[in-house]
N, C-alpha and C. Protein backbone atom coordinates (compact mmCIF):
# COMPACT_ATOMS: atom_id res chain seq x y z
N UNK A 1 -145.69 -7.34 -133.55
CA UNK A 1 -144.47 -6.74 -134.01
C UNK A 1 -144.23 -5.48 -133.18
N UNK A 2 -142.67 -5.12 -132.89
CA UNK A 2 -142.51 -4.15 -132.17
C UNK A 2 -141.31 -3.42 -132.53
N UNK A 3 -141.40 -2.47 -132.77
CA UNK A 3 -139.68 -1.78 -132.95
C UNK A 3 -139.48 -1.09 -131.34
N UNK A 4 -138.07 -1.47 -131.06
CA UNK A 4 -137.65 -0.93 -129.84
C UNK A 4 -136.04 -0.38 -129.78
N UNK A 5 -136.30 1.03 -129.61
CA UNK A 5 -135.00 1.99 -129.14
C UNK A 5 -134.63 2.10 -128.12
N UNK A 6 -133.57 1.64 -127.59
CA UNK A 6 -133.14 1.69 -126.21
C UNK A 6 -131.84 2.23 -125.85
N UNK A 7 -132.02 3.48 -125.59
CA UNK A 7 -130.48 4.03 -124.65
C UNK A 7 -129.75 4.27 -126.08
N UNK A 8 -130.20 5.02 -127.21
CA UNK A 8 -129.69 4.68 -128.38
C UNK A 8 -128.87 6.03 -128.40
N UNK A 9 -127.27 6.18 -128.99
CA UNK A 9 -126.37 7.66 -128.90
C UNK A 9 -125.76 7.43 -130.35
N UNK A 10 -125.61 8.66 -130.54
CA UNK A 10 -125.02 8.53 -131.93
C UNK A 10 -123.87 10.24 -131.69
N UNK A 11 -122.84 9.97 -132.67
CA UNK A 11 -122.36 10.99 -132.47
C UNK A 11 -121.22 11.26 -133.24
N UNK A 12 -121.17 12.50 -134.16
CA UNK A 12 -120.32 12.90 -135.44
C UNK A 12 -119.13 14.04 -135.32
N UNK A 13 -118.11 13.67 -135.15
CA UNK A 13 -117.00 14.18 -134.49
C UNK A 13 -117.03 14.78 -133.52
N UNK A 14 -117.31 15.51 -132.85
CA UNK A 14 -117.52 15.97 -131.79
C UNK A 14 -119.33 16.90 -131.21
N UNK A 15 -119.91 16.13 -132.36
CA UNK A 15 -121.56 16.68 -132.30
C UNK A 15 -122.25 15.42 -131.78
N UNK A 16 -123.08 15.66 -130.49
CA UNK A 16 -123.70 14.22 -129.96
C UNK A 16 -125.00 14.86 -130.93
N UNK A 17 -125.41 14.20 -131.94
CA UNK A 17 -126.60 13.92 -132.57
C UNK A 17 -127.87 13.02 -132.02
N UNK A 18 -127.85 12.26 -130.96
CA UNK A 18 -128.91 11.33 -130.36
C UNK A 18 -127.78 11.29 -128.85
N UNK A 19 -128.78 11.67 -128.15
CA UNK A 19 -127.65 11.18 -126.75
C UNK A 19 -129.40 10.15 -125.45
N UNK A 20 -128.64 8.80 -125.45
CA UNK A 20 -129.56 8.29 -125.17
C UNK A 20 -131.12 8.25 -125.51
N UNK A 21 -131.67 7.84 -126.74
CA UNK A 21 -132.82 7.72 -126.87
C UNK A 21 -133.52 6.38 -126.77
N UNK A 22 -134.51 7.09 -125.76
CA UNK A 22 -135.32 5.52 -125.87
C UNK A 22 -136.83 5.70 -126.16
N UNK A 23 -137.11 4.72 -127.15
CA UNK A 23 -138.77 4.85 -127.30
C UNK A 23 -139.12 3.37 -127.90
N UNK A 24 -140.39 2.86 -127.91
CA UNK A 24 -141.01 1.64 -128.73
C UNK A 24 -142.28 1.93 -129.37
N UNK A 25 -142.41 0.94 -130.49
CA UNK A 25 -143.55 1.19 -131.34
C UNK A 25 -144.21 0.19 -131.55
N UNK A 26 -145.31 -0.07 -131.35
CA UNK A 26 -146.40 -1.23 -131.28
C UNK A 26 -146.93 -1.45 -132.51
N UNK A 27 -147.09 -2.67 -133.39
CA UNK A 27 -148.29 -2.95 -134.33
C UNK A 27 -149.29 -2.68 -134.33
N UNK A 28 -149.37 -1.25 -135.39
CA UNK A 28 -151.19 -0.89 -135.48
C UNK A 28 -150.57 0.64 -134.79
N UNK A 29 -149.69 1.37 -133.88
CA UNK A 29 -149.58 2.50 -133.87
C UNK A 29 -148.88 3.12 -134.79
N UNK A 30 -149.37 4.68 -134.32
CA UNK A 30 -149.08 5.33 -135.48
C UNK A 30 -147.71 6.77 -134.89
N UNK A 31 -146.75 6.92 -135.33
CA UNK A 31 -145.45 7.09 -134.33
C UNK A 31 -144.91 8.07 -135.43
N UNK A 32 -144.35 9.52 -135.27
CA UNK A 32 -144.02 10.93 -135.87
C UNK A 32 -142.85 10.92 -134.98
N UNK A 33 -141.54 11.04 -135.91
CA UNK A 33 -140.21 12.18 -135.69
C UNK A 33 -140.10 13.61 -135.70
N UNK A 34 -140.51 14.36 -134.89
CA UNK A 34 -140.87 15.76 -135.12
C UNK A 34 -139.91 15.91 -134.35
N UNK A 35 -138.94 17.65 -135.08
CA UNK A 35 -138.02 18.16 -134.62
C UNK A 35 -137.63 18.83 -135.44
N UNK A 36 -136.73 19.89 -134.84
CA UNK A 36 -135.95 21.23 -135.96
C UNK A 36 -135.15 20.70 -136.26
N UNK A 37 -134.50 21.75 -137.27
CA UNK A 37 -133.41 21.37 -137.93
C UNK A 37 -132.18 20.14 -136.78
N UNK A 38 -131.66 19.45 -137.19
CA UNK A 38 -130.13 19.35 -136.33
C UNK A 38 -130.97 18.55 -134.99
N UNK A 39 -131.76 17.76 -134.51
CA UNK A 39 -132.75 17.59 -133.65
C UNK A 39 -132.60 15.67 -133.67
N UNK A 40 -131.85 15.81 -134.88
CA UNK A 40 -131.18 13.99 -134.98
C UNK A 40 -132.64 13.15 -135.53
N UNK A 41 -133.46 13.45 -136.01
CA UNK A 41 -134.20 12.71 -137.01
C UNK A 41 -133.88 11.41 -138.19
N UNK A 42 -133.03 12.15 -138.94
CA UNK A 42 -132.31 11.63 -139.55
C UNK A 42 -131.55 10.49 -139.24
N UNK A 43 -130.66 10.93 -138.15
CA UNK A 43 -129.88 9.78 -138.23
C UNK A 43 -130.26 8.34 -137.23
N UNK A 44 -131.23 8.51 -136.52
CA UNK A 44 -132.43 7.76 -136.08
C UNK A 44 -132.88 7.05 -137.50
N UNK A 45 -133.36 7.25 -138.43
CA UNK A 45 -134.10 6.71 -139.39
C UNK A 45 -133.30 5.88 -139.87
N UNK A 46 -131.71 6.41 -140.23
CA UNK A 46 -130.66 6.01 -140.99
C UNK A 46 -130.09 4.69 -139.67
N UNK A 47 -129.94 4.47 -138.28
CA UNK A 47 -129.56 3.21 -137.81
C UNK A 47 -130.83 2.83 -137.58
N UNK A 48 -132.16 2.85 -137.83
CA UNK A 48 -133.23 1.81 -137.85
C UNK A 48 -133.20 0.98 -138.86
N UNK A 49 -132.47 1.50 -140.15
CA UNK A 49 -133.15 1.25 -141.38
C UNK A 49 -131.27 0.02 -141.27
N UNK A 50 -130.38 0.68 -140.85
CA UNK A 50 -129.62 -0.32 -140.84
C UNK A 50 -128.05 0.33 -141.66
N UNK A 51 -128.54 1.82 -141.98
CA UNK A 51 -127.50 2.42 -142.67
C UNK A 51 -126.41 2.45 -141.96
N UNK A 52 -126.81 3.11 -140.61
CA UNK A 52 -125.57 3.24 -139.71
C UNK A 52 -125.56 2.44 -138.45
N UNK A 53 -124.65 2.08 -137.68
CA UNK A 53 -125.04 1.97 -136.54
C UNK A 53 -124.69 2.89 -135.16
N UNK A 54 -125.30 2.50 -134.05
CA UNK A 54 -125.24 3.72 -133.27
C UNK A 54 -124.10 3.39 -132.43
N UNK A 55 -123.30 4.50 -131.42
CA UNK A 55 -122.69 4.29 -130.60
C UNK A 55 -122.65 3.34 -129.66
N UNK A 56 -123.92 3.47 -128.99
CA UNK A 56 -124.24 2.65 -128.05
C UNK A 56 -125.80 2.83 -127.72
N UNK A 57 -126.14 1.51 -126.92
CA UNK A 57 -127.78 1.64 -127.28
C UNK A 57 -127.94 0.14 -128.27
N UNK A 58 -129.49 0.10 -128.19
CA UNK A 58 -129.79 -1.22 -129.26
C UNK A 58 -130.93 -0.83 -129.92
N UNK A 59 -131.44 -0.75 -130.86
CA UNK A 59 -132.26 -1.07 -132.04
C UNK A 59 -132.33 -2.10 -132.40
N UNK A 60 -133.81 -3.02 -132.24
CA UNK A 60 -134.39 -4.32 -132.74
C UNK A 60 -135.86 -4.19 -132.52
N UNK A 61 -135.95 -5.08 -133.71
CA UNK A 61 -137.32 -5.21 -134.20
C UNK A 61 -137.72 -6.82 -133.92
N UNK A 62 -139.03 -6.97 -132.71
CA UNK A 62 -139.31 -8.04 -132.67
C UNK A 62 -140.69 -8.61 -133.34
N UNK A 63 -140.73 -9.63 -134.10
CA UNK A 63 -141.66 -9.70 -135.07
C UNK A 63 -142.00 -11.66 -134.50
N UNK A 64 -143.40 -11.30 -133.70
CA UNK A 64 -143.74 -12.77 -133.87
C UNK A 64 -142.77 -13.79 -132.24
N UNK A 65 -142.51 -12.68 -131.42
CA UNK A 65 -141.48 -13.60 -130.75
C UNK A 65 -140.26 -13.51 -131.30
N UNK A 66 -139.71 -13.68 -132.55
CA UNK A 66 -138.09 -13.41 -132.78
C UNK A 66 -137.75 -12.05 -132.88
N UNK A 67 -136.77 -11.89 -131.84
CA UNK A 67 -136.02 -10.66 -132.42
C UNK A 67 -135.00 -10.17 -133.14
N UNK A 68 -135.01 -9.11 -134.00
CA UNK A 68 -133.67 -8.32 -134.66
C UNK A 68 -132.54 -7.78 -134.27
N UNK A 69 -131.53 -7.38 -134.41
CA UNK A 69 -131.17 -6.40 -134.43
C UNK A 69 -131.15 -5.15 -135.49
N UNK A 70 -131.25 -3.92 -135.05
CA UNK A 70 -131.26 -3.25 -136.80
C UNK A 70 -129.84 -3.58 -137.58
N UNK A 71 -130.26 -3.40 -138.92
CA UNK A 71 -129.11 -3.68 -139.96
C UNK A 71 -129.34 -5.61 -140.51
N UNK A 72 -129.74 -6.40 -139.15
CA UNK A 72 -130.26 -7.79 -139.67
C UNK A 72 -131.10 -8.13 -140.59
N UNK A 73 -130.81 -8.58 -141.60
CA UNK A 73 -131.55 -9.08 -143.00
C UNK A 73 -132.68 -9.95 -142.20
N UNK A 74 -133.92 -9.06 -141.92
CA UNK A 74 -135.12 -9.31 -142.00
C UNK A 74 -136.36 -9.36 -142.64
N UNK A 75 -135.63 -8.95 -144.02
CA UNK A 75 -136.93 -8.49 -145.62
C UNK A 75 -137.38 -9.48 -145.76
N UNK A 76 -137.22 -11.37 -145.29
CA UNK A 76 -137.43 -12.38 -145.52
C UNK A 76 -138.98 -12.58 -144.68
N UNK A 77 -138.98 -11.39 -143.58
CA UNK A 77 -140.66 -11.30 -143.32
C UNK A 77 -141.17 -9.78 -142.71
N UNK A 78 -140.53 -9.15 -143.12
CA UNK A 78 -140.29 -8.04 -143.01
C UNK A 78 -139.46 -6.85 -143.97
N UNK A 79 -139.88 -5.56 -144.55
CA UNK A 79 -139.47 -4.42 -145.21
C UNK A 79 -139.53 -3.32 -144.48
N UNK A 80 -138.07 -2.44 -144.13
CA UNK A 80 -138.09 -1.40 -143.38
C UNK A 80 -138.29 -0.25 -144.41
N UNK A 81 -138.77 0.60 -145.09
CA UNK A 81 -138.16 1.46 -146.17
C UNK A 81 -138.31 3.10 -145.39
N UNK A 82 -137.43 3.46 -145.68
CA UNK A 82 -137.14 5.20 -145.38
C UNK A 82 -137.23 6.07 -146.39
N UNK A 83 -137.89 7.15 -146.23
CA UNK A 83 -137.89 7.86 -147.62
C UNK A 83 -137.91 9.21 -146.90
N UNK A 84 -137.25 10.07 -148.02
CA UNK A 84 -137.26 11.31 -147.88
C UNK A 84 -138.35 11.87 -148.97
N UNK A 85 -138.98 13.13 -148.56
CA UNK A 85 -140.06 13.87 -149.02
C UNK A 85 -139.34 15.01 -149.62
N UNK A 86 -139.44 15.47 -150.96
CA UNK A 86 -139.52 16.95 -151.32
C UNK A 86 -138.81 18.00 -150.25
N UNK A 87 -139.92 18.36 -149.53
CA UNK A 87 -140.58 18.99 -148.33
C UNK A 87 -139.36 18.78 -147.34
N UNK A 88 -138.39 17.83 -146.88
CA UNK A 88 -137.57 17.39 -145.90
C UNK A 88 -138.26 16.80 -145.18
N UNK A 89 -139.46 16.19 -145.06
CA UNK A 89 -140.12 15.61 -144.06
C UNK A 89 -139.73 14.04 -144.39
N UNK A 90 -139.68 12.74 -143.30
CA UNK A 90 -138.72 11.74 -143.32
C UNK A 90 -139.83 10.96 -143.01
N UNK A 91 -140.25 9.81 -143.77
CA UNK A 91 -141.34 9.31 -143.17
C UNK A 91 -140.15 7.21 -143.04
N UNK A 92 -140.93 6.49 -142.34
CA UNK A 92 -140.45 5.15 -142.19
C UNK A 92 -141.98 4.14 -142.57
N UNK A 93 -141.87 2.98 -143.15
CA UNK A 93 -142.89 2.16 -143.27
C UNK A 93 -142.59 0.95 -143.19
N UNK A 94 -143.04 0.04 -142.20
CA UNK A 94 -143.04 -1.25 -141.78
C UNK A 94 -143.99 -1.62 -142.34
N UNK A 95 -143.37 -3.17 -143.22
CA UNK A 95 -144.48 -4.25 -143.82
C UNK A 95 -144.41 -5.02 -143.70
N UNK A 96 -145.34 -5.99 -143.24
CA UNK A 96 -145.37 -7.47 -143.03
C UNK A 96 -145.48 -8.12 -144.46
N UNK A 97 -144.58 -9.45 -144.18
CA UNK A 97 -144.83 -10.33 -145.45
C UNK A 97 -146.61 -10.78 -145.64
């Protein structure tokens, strides 16, 4: 399984919040959003999870050889869940069926 961000932009009236991000995450690593305030955390979590989508750029999750796109109803072998902490700290958890 792999989550992969590629060339991902997001952007809220005239605030670029993500301008090109790219990163991937391997099965079995262990992967932190660290950043200040306004640093676009958030809204990274929010088009992985499928809330939003991004400008431009792709988000998909390949599980097994098939791939996603984010927002694709994949809970059928796969659960993305996002949670917010107290604290403001944003954690994400991938589960296999």
């Amino acid at each position: 399984m792999e989550l992969v961000i590629s060339q991902v932009s997001k952007t809220y009236a005239n605030v670029t919040a993500i301008n090109k991000l790219s990163f991937s995450v391997s099965q079995g690593e262990i992967f932190a959003l660290l950043g200040p305030n306004g640093a676009g955390k958030s809204p990274i979590i929010r088009m992985i999870t499928g809330f939003t989508q991004p400008d431009s750029g792709n988000i998909s999750l390949n599980i097994d050889g098939e791939v996603f796109d984010a927002g694709q109803n994949v809970f059928g072998r796969c659960a993305l869940l996002a949670t917010t902490y107290i604290i403001g700290t944003h954690g994400i958890g991938v589960f296999m069926d």
